[in-house]
N, C-alpha and C. Protein backbone atom coordinates (compact mmCIF):
# COMPACT_ATOMS: atom_id res chain seq x y z
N UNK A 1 63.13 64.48 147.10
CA UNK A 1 64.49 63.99 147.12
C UNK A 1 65.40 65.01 147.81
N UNK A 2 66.64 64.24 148.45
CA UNK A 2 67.16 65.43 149.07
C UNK A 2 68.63 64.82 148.62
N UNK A 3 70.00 65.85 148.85
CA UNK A 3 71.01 65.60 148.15
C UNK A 3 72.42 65.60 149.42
N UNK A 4 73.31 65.02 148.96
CA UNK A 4 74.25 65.35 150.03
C UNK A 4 75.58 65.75 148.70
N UNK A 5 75.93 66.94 148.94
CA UNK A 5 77.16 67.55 147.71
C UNK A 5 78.40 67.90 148.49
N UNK A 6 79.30 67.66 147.29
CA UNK A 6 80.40 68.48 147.73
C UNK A 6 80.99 68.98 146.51
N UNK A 7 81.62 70.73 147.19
CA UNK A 7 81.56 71.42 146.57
C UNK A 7 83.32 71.63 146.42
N UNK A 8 83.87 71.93 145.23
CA UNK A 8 85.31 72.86 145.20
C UNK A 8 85.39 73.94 144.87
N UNK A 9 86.16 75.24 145.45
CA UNK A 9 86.70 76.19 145.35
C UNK A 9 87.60 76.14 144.19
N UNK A 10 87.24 77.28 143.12
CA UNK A 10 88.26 77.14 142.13
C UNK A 10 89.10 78.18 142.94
N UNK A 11 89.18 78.90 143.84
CA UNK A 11 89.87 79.61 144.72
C UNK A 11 91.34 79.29 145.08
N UNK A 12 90.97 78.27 146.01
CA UNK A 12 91.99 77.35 147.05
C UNK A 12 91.66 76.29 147.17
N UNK A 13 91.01 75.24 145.79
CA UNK A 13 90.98 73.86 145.73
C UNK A 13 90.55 73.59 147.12
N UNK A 14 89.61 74.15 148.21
CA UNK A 14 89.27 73.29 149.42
C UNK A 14 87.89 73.20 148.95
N UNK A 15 87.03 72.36 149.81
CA UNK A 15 85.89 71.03 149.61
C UNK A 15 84.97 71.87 150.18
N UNK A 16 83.64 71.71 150.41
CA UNK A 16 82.82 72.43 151.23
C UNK A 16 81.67 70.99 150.75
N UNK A 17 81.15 70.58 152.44
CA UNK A 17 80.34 69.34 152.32
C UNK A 17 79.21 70.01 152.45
N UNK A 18 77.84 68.95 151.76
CA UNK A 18 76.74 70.15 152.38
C UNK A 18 75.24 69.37 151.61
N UNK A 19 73.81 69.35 152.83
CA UNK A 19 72.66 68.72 152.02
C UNK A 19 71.49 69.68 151.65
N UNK A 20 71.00 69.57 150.63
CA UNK A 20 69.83 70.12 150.18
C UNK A 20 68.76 69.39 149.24
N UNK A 21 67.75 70.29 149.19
CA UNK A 21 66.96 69.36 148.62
C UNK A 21 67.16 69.92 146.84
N UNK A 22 67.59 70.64 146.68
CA UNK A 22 67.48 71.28 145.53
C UNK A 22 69.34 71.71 144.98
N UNK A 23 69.97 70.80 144.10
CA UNK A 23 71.25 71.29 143.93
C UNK A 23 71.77 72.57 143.18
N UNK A 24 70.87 72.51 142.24
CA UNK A 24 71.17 74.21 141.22
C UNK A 24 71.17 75.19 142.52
N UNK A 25 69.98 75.29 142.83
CA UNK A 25 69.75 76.77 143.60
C UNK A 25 70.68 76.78 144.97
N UNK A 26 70.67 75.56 145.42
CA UNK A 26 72.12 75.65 146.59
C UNK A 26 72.98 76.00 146.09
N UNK A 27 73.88 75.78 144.85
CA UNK A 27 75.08 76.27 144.12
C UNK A 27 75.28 77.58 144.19
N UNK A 28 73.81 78.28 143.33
CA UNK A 28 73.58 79.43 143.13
C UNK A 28 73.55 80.38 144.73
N UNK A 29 73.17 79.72 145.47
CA UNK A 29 73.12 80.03 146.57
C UNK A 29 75.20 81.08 147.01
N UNK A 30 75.81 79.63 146.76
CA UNK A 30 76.73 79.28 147.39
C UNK A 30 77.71 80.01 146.69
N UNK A 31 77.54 80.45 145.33
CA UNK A 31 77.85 81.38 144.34
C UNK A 31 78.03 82.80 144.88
N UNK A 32 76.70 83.16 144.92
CA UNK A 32 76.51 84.34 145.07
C UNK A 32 76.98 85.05 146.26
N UNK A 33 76.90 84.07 147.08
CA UNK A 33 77.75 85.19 148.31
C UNK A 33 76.79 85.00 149.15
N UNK A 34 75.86 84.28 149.11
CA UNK A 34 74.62 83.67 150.30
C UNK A 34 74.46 83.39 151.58
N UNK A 35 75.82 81.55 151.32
CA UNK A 35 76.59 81.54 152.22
C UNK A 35 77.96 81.44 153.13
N UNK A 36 77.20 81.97 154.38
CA UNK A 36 78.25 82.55 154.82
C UNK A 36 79.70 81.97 154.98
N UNK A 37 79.90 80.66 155.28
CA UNK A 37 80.47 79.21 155.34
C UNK A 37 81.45 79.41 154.26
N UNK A 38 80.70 79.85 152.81
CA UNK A 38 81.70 79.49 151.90
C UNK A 38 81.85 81.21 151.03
N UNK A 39 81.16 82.03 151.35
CA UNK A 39 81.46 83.23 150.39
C UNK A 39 82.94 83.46 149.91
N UNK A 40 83.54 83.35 151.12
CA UNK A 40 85.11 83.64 150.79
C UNK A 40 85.65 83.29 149.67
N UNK A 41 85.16 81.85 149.74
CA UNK A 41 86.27 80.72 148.41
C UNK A 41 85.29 80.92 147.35
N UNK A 42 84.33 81.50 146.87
CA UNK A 42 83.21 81.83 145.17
C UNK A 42 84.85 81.38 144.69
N UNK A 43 84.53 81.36 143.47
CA UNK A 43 83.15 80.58 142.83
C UNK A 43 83.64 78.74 142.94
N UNK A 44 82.33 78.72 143.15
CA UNK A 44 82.20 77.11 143.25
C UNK A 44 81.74 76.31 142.34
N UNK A 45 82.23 74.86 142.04
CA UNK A 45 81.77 73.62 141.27
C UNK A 45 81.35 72.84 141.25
N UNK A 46 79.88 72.03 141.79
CA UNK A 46 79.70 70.37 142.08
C UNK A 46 80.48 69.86 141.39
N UNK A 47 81.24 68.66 142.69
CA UNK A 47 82.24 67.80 142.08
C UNK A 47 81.73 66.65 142.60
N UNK A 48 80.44 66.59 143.46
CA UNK A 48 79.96 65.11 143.80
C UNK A 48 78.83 65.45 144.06
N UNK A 49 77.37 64.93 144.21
CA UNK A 49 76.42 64.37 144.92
C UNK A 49 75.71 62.95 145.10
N UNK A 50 75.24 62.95 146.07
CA UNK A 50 74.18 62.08 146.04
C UNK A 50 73.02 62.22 146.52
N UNK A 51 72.02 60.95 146.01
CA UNK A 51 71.03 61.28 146.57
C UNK A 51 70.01 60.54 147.26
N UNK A 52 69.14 60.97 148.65
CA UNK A 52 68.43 60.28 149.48
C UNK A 52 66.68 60.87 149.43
N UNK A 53 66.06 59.93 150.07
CA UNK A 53 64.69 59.66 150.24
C UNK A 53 63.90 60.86 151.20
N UNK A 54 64.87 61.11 151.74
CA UNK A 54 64.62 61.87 152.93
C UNK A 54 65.83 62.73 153.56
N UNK A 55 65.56 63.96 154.27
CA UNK A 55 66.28 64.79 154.89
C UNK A 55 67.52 64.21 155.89
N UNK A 56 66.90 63.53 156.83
CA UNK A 56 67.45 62.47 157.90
C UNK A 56 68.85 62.27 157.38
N UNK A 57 68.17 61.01 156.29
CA UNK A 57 69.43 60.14 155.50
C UNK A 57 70.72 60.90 154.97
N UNK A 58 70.11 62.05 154.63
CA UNK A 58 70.67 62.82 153.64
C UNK A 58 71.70 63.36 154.88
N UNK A 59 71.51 64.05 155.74
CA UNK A 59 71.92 64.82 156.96
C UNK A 59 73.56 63.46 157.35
N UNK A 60 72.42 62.63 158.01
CA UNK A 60 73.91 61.15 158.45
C UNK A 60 74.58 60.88 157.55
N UNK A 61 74.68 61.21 156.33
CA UNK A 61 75.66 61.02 155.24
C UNK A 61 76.61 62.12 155.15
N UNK A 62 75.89 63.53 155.04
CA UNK A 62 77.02 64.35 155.14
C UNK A 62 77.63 64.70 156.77
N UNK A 63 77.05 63.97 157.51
CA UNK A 63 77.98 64.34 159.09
C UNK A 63 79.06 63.12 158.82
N UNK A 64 78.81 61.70 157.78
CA UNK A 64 80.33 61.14 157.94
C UNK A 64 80.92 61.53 157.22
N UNK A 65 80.55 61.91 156.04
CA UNK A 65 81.44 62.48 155.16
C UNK A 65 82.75 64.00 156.11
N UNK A 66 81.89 64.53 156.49
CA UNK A 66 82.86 65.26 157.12
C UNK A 66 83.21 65.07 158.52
N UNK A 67 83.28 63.70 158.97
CA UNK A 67 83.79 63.18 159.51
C UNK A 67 84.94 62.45 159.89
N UNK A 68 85.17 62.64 158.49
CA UNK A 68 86.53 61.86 157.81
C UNK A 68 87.66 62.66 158.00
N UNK A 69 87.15 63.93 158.04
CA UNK A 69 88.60 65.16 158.23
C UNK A 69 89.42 65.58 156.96
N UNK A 70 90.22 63.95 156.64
CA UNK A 70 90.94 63.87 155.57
C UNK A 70 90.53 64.43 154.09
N UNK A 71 91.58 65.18 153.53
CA UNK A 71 90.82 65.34 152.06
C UNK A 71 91.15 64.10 151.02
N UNK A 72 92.00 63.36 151.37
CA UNK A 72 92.35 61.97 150.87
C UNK A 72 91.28 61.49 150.70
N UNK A 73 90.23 61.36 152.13
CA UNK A 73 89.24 60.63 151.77
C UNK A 73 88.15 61.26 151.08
N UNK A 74 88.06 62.28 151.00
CA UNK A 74 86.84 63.38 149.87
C UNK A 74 87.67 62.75 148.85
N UNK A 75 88.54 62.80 148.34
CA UNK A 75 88.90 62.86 147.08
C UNK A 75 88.62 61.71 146.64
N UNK A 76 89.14 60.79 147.31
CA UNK A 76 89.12 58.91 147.07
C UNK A 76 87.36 58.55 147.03
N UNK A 77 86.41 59.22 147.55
CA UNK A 77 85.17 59.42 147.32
C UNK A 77 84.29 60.09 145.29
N UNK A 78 85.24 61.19 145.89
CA UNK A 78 85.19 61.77 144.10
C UNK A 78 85.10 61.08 143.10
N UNK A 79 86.50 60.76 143.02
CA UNK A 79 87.43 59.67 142.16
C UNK A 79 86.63 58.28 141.82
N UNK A 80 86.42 57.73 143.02
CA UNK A 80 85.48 56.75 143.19
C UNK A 80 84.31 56.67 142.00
N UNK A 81 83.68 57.59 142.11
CA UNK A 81 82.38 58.16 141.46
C UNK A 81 82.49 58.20 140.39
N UNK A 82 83.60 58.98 140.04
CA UNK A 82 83.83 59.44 138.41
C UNK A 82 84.01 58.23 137.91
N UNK A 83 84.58 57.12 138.09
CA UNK A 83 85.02 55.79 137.42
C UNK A 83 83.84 55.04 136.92
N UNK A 84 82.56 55.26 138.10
CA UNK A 84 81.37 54.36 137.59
C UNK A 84 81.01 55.00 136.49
């Protein structure tokens, strides 16, 4: 299984999109100062994932997701989620 997440900065409340196959240890990853992308904004929270069959799928999901630009639409995604 592979995952597509997004992450918040308890920092500066910004988003960080991102796929793996494994969500703990990406966190931990993303925690620790790993990577480079996000070290700045530690410490971080999954505030969404999902999940796909394959790498591929997983990949074209998070290129629209941050495709969107908007954080309106991350959020309206979030939000979304939490309701089901």
């Amino acid at each position: 299984m592979f995952y597509v997440y997004i992450l918040k900065s308890a920092l500066n409340s910004s988003y960080y999109v991102g796929c793996t196959g494994d969500l703990s240890e990406r966190l931990k990853l993303h925690n620790s100062g790993q990577v480079n992308s996000t070290k700045r904004y530690a410490p971080w929270t999954m505030v969404y994932s999902e999940k796909y069959n394959n790498l591929n799928e997983a990949r074209l999901r998070e290129l629209q997701i941050k495709s969107w630009k908007k954080r309106s639409a991350i959020e309206r995604l979030i939000n979304n989620a939490a309701m089901v």
